[in-house]
N, C-alpha and C. Protein backbone atom coordinates (compact mmCIF):
# COMPACT_ATOMS: atom_id res chain seq x y z
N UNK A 1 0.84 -1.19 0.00
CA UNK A 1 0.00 0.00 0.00
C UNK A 1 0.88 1.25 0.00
N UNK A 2 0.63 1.89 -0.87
CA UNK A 2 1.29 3.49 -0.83
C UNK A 2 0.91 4.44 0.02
N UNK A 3 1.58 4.94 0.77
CA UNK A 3 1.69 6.44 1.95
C UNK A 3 1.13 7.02 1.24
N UNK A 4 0.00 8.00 1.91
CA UNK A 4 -0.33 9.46 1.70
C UNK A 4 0.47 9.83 2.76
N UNK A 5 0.47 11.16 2.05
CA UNK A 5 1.38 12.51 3.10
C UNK A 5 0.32 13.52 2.67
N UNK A 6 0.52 14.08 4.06
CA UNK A 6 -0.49 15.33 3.97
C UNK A 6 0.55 16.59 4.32
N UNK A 7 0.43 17.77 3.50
CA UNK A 7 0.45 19.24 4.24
C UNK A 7 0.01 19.92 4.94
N UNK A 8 -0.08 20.18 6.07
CA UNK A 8 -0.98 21.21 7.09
C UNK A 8 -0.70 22.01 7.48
N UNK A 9 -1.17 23.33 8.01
CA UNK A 9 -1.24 24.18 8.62
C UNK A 9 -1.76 24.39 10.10
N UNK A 10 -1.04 24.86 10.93
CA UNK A 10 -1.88 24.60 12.31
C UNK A 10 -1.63 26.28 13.20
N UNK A 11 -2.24 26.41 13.39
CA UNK A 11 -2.41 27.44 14.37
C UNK A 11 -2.52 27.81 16.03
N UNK A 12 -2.38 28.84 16.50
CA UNK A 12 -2.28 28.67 18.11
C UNK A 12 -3.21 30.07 18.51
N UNK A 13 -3.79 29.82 19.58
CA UNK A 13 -4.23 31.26 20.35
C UNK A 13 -3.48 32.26 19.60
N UNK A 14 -2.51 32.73 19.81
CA UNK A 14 -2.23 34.30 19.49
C UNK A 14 -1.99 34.19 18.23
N UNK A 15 -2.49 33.45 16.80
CA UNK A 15 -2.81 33.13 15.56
C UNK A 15 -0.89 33.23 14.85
N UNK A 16 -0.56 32.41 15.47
CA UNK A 16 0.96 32.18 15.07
C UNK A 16 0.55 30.73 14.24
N UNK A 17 1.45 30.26 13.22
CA UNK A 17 0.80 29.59 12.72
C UNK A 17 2.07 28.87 11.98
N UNK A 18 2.19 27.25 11.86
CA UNK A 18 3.33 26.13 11.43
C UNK A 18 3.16 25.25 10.70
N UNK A 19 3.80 25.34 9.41
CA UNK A 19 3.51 24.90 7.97
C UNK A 19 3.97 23.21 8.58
N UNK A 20 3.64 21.77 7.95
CA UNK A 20 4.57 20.90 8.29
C UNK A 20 4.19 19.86 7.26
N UNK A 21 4.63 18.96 7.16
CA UNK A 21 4.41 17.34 6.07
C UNK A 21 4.19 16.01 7.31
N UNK A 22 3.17 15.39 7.04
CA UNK A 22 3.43 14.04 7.66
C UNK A 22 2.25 13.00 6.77
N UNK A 23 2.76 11.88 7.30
CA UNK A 23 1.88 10.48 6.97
C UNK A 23 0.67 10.11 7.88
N UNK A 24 0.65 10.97 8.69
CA UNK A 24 -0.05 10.36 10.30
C UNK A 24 -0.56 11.39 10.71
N UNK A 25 -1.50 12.45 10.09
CA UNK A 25 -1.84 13.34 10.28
C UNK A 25 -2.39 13.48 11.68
N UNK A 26 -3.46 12.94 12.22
CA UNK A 26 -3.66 12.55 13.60
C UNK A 26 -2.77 12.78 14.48
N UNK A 27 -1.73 11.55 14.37
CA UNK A 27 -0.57 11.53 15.51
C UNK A 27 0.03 12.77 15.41
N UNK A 28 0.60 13.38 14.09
CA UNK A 28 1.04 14.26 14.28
C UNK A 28 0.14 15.93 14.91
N UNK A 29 -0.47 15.85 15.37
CA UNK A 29 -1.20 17.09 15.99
C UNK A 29 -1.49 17.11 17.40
N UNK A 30 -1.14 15.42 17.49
CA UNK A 30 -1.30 15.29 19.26
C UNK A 30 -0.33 15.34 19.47
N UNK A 31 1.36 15.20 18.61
CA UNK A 31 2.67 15.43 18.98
C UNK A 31 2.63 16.71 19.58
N UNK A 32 2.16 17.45 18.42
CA UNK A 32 2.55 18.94 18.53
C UNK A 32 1.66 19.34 19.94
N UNK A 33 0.86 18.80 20.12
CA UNK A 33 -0.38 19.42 21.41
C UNK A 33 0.28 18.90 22.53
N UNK A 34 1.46 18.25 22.60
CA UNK A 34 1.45 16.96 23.29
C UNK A 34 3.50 17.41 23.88
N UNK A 35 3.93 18.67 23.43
CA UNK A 35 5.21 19.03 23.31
C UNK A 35 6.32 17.93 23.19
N UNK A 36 6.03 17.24 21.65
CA UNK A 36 6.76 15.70 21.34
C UNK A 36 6.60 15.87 19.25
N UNK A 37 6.33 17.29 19.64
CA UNK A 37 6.43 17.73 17.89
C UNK A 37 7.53 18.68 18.05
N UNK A 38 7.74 19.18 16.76
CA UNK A 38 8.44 20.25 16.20
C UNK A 38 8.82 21.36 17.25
N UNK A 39 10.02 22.02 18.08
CA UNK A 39 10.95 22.49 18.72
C UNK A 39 9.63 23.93 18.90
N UNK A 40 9.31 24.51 17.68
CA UNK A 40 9.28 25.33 17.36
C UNK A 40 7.52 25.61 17.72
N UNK A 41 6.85 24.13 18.04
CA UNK A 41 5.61 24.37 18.34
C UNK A 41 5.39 23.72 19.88
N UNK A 42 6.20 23.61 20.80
CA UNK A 42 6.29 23.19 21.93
C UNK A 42 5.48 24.19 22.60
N UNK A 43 4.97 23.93 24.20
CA UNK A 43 4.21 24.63 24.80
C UNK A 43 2.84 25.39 24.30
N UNK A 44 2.55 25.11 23.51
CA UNK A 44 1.28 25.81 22.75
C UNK A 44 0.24 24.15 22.08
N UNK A 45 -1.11 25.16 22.26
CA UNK A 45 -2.30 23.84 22.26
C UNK A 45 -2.55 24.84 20.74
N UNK A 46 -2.32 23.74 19.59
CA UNK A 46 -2.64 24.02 17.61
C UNK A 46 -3.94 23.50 17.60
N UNK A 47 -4.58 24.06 16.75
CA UNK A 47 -5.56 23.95 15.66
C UNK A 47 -5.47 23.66 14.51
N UNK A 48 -5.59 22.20 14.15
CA UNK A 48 -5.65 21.96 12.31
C UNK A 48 -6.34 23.03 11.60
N UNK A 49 -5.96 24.09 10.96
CA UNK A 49 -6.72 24.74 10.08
C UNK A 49 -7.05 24.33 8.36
N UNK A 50 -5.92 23.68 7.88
CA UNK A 50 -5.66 23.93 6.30
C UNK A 50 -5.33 21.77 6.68
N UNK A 51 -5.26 21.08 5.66
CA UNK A 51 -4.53 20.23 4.95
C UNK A 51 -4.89 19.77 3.71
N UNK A 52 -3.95 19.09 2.98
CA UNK A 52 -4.27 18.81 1.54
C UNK A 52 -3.40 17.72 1.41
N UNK A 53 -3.94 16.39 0.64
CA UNK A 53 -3.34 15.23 0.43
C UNK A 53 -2.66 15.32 -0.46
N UNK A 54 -1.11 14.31 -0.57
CA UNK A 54 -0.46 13.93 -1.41
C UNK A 54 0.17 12.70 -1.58
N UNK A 55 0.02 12.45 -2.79
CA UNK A 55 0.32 10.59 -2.44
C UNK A 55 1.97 10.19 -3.18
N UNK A 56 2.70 10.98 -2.82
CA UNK A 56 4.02 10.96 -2.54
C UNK A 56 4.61 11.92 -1.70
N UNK A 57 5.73 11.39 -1.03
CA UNK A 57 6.48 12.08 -0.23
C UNK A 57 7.17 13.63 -1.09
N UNK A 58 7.79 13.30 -1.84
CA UNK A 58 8.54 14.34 -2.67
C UNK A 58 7.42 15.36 -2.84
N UNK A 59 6.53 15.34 -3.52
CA UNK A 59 5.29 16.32 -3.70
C UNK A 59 4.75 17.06 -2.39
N UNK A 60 5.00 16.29 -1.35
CA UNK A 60 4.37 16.95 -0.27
C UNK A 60 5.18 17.74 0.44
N UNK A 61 6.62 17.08 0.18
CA UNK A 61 7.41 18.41 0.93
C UNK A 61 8.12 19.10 -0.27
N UNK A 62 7.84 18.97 -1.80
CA UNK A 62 7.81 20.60 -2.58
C UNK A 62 6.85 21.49 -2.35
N UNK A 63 5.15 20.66 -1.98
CA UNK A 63 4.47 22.01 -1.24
C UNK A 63 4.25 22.15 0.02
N UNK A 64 4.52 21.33 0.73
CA UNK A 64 5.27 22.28 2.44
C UNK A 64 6.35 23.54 1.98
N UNK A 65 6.72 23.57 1.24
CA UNK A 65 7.66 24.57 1.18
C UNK A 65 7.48 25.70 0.70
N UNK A 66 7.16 25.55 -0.19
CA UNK A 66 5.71 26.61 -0.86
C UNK A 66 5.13 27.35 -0.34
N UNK A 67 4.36 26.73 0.71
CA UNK A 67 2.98 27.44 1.47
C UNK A 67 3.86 28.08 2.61
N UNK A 68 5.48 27.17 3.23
CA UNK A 68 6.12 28.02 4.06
C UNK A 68 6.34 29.48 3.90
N UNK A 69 6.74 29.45 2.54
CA UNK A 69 7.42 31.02 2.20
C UNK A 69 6.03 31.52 1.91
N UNK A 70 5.25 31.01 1.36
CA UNK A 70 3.88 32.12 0.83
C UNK A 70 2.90 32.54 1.87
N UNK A 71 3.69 33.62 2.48
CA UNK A 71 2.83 34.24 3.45
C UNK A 71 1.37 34.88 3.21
N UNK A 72 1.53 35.39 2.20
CA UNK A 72 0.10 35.74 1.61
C UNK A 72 -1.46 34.65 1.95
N UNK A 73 -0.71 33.56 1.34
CA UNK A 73 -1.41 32.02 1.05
C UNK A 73 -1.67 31.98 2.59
N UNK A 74 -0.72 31.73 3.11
CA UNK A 74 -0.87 31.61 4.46
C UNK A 74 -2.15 32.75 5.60
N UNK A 75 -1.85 34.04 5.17
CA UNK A 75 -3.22 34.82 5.70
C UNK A 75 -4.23 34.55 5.27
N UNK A 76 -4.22 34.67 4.02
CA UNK A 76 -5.53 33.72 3.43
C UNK A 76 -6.50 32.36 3.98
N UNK A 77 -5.43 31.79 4.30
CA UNK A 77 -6.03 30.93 5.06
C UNK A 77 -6.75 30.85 6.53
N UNK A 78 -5.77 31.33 7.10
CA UNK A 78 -5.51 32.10 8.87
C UNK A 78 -7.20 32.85 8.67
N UNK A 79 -6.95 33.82 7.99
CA UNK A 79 -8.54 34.17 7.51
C UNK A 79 -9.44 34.07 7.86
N UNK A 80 -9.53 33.17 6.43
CA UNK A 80 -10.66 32.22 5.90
C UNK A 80 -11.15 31.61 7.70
N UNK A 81 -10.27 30.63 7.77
CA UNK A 81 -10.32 29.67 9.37
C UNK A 81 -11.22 30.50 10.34
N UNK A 82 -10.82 32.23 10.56
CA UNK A 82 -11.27 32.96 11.78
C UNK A 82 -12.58 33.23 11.46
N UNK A 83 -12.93 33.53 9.94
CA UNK A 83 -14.30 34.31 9.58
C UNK A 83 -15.01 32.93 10.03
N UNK A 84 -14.93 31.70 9.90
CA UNK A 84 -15.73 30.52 9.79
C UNK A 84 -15.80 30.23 11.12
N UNK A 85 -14.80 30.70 12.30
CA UNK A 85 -15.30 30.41 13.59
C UNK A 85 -16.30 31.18 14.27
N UNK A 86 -16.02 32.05 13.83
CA UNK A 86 -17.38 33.21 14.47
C UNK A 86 -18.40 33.08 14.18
């Protein structure tokens, strides 16, 4: 069976927000909630806002990288997410 990898976006209270790639989308959000993810998202409780499937590895981290630098893309989203919670 072939891996999906997903791209996501996740967010925190003060709307800071961490581009990332994984296979285990799940696990990976309780890492991060869980301070057993990424250095950079320790101490803070994320919100899945954004993901999008890819069914190779290579593809998913040419657009993790993408959406890293495209800050624009990124408010856009951040956004989108806040207008839909209210």
């Amino acid at each position: 069976m072939k891996n999906i990898f997903f791209v996501y976006l996740i967010v925190n209270k003060k709307n800071i927000s961490y581009v990332g790639y994984t296979n285990n989308l799940t696990k990976r959000l309780f890492n991060h909630n869980n301070s057993k993810g990424a250095k950079f998202t320790k101490g803070n409780k994320w919100v899945l806002i954004y993901s999008k499937k890819y069914l190779n590895k290579s593809k998913a981290m040419k657009e993790e990288y993408k959406l890293k630098k495209n800050y624009i893309l990124r408010k856009k989203i951040k956004d989108n997410y806040l207008r839909n919670e209210k």
